[in-house]
Every structure is written in C-alpha cells, then in structure tokens.
N, C-alpha and C. Protein backbone atom coordinates (compact mmCIF):
# COMPACT_ATOMS: atom_id res chain seq x y z
N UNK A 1 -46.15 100.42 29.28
CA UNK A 1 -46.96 101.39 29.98
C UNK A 1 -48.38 100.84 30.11
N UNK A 2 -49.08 101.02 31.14
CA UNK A 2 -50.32 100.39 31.70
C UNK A 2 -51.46 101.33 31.24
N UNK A 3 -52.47 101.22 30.63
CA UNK A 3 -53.81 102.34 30.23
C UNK A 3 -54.59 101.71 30.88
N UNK A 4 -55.47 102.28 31.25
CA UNK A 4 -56.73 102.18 31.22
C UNK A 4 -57.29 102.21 30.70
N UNK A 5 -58.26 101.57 29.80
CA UNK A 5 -59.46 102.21 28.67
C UNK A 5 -60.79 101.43 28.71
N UNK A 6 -61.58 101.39 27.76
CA UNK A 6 -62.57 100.84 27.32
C UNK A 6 -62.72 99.49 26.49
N UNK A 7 -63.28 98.72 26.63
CA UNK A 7 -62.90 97.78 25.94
C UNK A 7 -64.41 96.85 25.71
N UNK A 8 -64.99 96.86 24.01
CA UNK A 8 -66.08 96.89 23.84
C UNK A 8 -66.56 95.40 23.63
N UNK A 9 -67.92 95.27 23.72
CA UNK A 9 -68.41 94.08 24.03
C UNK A 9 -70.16 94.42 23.84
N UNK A 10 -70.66 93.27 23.72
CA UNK A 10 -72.14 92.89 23.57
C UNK A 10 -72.11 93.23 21.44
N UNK A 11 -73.61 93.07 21.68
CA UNK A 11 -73.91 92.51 20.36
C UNK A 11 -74.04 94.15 19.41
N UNK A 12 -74.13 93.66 18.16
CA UNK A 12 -74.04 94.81 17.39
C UNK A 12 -75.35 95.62 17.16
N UNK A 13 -75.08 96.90 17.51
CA UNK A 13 -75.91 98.30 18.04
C UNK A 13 -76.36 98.02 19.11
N UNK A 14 -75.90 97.59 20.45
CA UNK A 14 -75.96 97.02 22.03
C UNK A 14 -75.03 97.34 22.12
N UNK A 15 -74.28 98.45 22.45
CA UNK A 15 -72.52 98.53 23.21
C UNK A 15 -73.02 98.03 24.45
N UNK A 16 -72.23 97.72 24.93
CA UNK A 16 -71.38 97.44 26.47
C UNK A 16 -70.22 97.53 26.56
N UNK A 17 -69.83 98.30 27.92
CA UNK A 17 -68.31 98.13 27.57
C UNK A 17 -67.71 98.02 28.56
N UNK A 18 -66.10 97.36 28.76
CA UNK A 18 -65.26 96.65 30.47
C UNK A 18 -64.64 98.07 30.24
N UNK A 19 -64.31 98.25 31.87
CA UNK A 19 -63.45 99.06 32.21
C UNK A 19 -62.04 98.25 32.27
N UNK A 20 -60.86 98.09 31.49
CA UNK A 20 -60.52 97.64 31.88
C UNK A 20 -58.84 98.31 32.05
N UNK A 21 -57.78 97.44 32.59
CA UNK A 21 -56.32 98.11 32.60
C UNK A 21 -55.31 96.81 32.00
N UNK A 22 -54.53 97.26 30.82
CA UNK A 22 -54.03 96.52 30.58
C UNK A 22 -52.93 97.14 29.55
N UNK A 23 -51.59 96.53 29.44
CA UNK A 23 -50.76 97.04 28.28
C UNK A 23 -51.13 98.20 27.18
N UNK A 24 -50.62 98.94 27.25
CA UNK A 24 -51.06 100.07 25.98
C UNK A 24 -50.97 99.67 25.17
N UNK A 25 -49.89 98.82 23.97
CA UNK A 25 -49.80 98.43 23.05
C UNK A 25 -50.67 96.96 22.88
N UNK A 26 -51.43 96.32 23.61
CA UNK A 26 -51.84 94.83 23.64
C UNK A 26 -54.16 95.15 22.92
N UNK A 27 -54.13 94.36 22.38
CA UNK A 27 -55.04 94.26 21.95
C UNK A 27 -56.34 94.70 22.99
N UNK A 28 -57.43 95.63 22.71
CA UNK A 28 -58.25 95.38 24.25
C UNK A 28 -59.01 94.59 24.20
N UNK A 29 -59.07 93.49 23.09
CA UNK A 29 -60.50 93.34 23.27
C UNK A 29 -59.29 91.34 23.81
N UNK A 30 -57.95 91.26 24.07
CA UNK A 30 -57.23 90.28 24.17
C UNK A 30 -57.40 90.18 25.91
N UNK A 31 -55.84 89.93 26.55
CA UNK A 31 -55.54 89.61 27.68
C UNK A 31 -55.90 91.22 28.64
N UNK A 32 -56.14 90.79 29.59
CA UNK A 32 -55.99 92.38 30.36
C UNK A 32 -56.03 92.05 31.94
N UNK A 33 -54.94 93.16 32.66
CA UNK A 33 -54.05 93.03 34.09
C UNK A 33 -55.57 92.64 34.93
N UNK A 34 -56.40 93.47 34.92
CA UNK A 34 -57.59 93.33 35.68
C UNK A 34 -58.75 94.25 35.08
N UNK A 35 -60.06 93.42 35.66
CA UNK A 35 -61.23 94.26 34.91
C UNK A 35 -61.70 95.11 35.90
N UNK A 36 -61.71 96.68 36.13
CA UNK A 36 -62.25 97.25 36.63
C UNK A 36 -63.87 97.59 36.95
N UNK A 37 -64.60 97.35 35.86
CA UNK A 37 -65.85 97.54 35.68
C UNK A 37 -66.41 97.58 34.67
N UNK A 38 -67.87 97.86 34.41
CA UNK A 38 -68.72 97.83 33.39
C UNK A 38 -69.25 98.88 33.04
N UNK A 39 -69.79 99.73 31.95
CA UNK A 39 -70.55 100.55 31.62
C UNK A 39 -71.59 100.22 30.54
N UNK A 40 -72.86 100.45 30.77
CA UNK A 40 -73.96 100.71 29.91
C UNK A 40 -74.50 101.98 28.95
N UNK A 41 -74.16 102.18 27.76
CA UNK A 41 -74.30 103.45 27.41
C UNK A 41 -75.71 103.61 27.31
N UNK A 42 -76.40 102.59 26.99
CA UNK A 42 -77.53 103.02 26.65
C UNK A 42 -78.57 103.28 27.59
N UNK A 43 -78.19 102.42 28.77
CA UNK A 43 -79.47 102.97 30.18
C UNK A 43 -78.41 103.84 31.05
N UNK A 44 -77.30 103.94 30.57
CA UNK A 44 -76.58 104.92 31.71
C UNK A 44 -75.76 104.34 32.98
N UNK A 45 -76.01 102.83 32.91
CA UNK A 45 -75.41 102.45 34.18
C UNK A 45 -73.83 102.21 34.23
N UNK A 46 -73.01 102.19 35.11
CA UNK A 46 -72.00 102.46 35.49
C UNK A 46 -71.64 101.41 37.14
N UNK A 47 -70.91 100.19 36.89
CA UNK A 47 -70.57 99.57 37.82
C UNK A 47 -69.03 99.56 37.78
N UNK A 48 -68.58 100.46 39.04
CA UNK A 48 -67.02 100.60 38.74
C UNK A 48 -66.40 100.37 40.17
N UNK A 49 -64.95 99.95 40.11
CA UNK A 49 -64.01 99.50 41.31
C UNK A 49 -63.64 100.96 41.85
N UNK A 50 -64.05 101.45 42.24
CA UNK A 50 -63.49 103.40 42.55
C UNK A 50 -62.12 103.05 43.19
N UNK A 51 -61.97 102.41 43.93
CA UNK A 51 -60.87 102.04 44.54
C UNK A 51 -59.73 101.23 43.94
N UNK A 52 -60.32 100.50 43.22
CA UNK A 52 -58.83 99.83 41.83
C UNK A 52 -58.70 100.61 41.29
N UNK A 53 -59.75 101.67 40.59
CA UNK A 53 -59.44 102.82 39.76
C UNK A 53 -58.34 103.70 40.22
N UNK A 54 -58.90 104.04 41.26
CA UNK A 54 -57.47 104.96 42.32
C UNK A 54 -56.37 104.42 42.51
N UNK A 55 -55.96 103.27 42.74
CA UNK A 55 -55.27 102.42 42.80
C UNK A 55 -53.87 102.44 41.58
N UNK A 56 -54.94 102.09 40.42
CA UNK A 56 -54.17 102.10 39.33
C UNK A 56 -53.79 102.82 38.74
N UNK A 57 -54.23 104.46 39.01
CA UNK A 57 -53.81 105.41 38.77
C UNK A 57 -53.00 105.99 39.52
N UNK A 58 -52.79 105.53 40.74
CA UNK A 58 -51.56 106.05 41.58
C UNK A 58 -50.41 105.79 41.44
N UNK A 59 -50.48 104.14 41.15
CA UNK A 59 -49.24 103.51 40.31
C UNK A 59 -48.54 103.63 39.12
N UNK A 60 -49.90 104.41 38.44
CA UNK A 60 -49.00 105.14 37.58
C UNK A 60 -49.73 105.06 35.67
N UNK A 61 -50.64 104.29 36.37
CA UNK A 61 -51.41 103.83 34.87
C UNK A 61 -52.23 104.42 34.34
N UNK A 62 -52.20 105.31 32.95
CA UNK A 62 -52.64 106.34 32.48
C UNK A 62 -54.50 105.90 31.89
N UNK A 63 -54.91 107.03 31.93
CA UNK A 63 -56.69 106.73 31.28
C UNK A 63 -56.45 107.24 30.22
N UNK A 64 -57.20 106.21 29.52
CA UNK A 64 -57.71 106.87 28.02
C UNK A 64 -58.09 108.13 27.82
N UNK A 65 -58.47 108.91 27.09
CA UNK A 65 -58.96 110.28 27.03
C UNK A 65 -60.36 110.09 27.37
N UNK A 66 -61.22 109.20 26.35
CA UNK A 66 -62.57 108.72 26.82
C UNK A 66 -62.39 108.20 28.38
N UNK A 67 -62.02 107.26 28.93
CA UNK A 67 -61.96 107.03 30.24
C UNK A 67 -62.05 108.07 31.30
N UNK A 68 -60.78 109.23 30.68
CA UNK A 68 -60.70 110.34 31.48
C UNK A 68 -62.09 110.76 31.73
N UNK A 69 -62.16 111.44 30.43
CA UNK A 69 -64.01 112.03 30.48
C UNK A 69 -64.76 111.34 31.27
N UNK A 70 -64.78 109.62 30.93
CA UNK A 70 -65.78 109.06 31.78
C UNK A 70 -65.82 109.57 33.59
N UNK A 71 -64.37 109.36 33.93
CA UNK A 71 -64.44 109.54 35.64
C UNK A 71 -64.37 110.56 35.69
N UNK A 72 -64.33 111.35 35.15
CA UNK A 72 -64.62 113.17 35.62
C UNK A 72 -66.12 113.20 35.56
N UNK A 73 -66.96 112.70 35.30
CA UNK A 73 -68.48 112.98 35.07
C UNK A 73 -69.03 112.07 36.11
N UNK A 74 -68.30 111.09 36.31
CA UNK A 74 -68.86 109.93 37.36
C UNK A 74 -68.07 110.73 38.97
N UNK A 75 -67.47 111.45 38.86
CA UNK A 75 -67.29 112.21 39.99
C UNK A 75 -65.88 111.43 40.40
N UNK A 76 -65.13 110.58 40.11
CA UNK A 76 -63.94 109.58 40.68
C UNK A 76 -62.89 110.52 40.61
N UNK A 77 -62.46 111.40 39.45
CA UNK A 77 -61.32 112.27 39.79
C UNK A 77 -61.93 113.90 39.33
N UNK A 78 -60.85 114.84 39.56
CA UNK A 78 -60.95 116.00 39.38
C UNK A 78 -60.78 116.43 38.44
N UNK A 79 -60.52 117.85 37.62
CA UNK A 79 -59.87 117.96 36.37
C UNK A 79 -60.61 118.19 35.18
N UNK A 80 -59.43 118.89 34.07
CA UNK A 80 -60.64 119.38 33.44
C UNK A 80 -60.64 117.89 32.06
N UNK A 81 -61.73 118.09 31.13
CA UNK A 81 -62.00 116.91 30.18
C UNK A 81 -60.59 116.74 29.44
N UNK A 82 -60.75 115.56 28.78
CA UNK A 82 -59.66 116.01 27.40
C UNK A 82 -60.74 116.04 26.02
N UNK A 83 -60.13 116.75 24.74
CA UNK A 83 -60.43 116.34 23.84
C UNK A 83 -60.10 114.71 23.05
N UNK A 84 -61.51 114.04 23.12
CA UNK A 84 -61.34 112.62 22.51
C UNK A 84 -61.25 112.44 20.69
N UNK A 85 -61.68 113.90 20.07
CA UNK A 85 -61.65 113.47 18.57
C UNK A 85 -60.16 114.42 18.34
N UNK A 86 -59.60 113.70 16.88
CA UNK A 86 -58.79 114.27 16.64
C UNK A 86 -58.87 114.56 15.72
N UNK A 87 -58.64 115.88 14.79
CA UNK A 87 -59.10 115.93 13.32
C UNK A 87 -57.62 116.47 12.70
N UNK A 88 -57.45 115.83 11.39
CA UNK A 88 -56.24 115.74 10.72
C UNK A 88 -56.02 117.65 10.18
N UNK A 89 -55.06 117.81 9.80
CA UNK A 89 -54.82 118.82 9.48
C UNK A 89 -55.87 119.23 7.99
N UNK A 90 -55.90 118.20 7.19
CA UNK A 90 -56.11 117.93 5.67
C UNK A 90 -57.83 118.74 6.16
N UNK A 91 -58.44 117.97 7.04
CA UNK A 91 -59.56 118.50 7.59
C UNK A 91 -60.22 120.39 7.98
N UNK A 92 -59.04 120.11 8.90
CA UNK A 92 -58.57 121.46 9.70
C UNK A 92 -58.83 122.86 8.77
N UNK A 93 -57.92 122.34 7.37
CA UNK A 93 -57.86 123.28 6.62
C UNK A 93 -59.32 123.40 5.55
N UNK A 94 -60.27 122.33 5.65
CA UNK A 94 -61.25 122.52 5.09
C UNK A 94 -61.95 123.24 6.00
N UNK A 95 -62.09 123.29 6.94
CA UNK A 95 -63.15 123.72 8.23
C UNK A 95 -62.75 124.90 8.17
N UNK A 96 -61.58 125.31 8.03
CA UNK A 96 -61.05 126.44 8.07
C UNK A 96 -61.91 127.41 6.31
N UNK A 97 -61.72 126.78 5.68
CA UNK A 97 -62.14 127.30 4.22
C UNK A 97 -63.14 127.72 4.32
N UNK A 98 -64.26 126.82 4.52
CA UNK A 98 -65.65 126.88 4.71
C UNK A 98 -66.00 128.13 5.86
N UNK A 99 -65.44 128.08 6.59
CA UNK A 99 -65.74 129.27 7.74
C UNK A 99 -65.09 130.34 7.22
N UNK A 100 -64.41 130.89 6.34
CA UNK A 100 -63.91 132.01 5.92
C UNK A 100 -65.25 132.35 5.17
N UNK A 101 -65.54 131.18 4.05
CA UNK A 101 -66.50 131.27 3.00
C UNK A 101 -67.72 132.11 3.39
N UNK A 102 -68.36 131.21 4.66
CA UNK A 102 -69.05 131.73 5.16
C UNK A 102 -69.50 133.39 5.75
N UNK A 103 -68.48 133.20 6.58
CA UNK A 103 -68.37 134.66 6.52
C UNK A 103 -68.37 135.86 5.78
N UNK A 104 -67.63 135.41 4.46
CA UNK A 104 -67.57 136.25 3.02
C UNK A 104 -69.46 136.57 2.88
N UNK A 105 -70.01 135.26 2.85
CA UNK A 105 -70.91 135.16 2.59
C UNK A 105 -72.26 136.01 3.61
N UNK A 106 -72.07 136.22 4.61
CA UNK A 106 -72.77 136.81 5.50
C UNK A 106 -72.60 138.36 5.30
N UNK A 107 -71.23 138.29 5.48
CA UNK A 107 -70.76 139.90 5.13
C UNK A 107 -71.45 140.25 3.81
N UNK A 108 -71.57 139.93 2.61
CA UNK A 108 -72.12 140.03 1.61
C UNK A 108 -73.52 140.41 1.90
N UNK A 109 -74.21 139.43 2.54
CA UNK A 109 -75.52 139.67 2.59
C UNK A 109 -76.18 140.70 3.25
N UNK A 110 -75.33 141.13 4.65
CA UNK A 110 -75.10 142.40 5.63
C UNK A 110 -75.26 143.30 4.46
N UNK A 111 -74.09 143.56 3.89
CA UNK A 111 -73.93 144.97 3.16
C UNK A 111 -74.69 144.99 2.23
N UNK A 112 -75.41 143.78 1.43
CA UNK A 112 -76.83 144.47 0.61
C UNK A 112 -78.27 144.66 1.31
N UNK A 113 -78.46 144.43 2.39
CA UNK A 113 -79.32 144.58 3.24
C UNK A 113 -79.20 145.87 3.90
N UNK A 114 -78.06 146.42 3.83
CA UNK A 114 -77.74 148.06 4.76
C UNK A 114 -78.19 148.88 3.27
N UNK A 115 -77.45 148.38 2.22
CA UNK A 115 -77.85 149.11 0.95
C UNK A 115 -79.04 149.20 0.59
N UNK A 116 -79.88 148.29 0.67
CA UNK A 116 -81.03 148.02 0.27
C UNK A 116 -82.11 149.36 1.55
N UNK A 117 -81.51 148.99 2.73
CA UNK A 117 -82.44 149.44 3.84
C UNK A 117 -82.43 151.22 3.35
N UNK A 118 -80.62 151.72 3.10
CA UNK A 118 -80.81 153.01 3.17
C UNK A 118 -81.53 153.77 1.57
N UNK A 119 -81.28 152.84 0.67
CA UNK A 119 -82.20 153.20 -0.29
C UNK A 119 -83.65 153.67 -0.66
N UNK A 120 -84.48 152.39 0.11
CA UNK A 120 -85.43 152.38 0.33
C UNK A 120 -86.07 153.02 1.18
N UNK A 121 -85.62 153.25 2.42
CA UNK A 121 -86.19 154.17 3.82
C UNK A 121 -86.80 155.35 3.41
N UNK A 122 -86.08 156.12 2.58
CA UNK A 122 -86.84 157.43 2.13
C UNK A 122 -88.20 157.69 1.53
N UNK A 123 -88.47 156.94 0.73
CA UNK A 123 -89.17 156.43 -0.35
C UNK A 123 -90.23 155.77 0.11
N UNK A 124 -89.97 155.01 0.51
CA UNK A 124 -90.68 153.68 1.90
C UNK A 124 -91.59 154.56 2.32
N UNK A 125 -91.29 155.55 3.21
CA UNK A 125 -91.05 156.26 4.76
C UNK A 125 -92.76 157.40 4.00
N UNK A 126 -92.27 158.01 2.80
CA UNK A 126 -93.18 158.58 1.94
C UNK A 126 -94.48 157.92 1.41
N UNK A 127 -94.34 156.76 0.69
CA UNK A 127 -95.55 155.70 0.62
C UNK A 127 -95.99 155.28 1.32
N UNK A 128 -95.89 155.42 2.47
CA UNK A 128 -96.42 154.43 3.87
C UNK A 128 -97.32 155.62 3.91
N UNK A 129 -96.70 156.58 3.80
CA UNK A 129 -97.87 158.08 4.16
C UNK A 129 -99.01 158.69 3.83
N UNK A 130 -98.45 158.50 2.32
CA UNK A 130 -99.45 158.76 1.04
C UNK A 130 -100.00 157.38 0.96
N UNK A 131 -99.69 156.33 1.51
CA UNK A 131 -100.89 155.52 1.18
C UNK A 131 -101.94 155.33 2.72
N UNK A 132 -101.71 155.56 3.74
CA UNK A 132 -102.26 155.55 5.06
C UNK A 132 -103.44 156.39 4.78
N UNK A 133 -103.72 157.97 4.79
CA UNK A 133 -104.41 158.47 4.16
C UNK A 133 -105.57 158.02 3.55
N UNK A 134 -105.16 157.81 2.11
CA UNK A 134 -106.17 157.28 1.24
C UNK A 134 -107.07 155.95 1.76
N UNK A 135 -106.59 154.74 2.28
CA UNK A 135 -106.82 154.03 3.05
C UNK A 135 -107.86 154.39 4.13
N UNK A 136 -107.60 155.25 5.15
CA UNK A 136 -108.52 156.02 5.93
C UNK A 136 -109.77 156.05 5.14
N UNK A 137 -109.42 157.25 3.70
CA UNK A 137 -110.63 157.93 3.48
C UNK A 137 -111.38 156.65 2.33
N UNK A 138 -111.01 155.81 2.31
CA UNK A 138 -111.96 154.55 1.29
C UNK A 138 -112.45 154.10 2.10
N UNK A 139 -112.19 153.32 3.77
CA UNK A 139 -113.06 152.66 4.55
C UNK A 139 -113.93 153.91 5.45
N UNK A 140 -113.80 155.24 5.28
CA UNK A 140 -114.76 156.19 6.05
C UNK A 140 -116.16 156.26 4.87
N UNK A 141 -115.80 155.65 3.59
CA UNK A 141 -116.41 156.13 2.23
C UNK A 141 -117.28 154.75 2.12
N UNK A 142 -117.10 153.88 2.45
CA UNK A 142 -117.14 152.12 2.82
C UNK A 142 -118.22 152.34 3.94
C-alpha cells in the first residue's frame, strides 16, 4: 500500500520536511516512489506538487493523518481533520481519574462556599449596618 507522509530532514531543532509517497511499510527517511514537496515549519513555507498530490491520491495512495491535516489547511482537499495523537488506554484511564478528582474537588469547594455564603449573609448583612452608621458619625465628629 502506497502513503503519503512526511519525511524529516535538516539539522537538529531545524525541521524540514519532504512530502513524500512511498511504501507504507519502507523506511521514510530510505527509498521513496517520488518526492512531492517540501515544507518549512518554522517560516511556514510550503512548496507542493498539487497535482502529483491529486494524482496520487486518486490512484489510490493514502495520507498520513499529519499529511491529511497538512492539505486540508493548505486548501488541496476537502474534509474534516483527523486526530494525529493517540493516547493508550493505560493513559485514558488516568485522564479519566484526574477529571473525576477534579470535579469532586470543585463540587467540594461550591458547597462550602454556598454554606459559608448562607451562614454569613445574615450576620454580614447586620454589621455592614451597625457599622456604616458609626463610621458616618466619627468622620462628621473628624
């Protein structure tokens, strides 16, 4: 089966990278059918065959997920993104933990903050009063 993907190059923390199409199972950075193009991540540039691209995808040769993304943003095909990360289950279920936790944790803080509010309001509501007052009459005395 034929991919399309990325296939990286230039010096280290300098990506560059070939567009290129070649064997799914074959090394990318080895032999490859043809080089489609170049991308620059870091200034943004983008020199691509739009027409080999189309080409090779008509015939039948699948894009990487990153690739995908790439020509959906460069405007070459339609469609919606794919997801490029994949996270293991082992993960999944931590992300999952932590966001329950969390929540426990919010909820917690909600309900002593409602407790706290209706406790206090009365009380509050009274000292704000009895002290407004006095206040008045020390700076009229001032």
């Amino acid at each position: 089966m034929l991919t399309i993907r990325f296939s990286r190059t230039g010096k280290s923390k300098q990506p560059y990278f070939r567009v290129i199409v070649s064997e799914k199972r074959r090394d990318p950075w080895g032999k490859y059918l043809e080089l489609l193009g170049n991308y620059n991540p870091r200034t943004k540039k983008a020199e691509l065959k739009v027409e080999r691209i189309k080409h090779w995808l008509s015939v039948g040769a699948q894009a990487s997920n990153s690739i995908h993304n790439f020509l959906i943003n460069q405007g070459i095909i339609a469609g919606k993104k794919k997801k490029v990360v994949k996270i293991t289950n082992v993960r999944k279920e931590k992300m999952a933990k932590a966001k329950a936790e969390k929540t426990a944790a919010e909820a917690k803080t909600a309900e002593i903050k409602t407790e706290t509010v209706k406790t206090e309001t009365p009380a509050a509501a009274e000292e704000t009063a009895a002290v407004k007052p006095e206040q008045n009459q020390e700076t009229e005395q001032k």
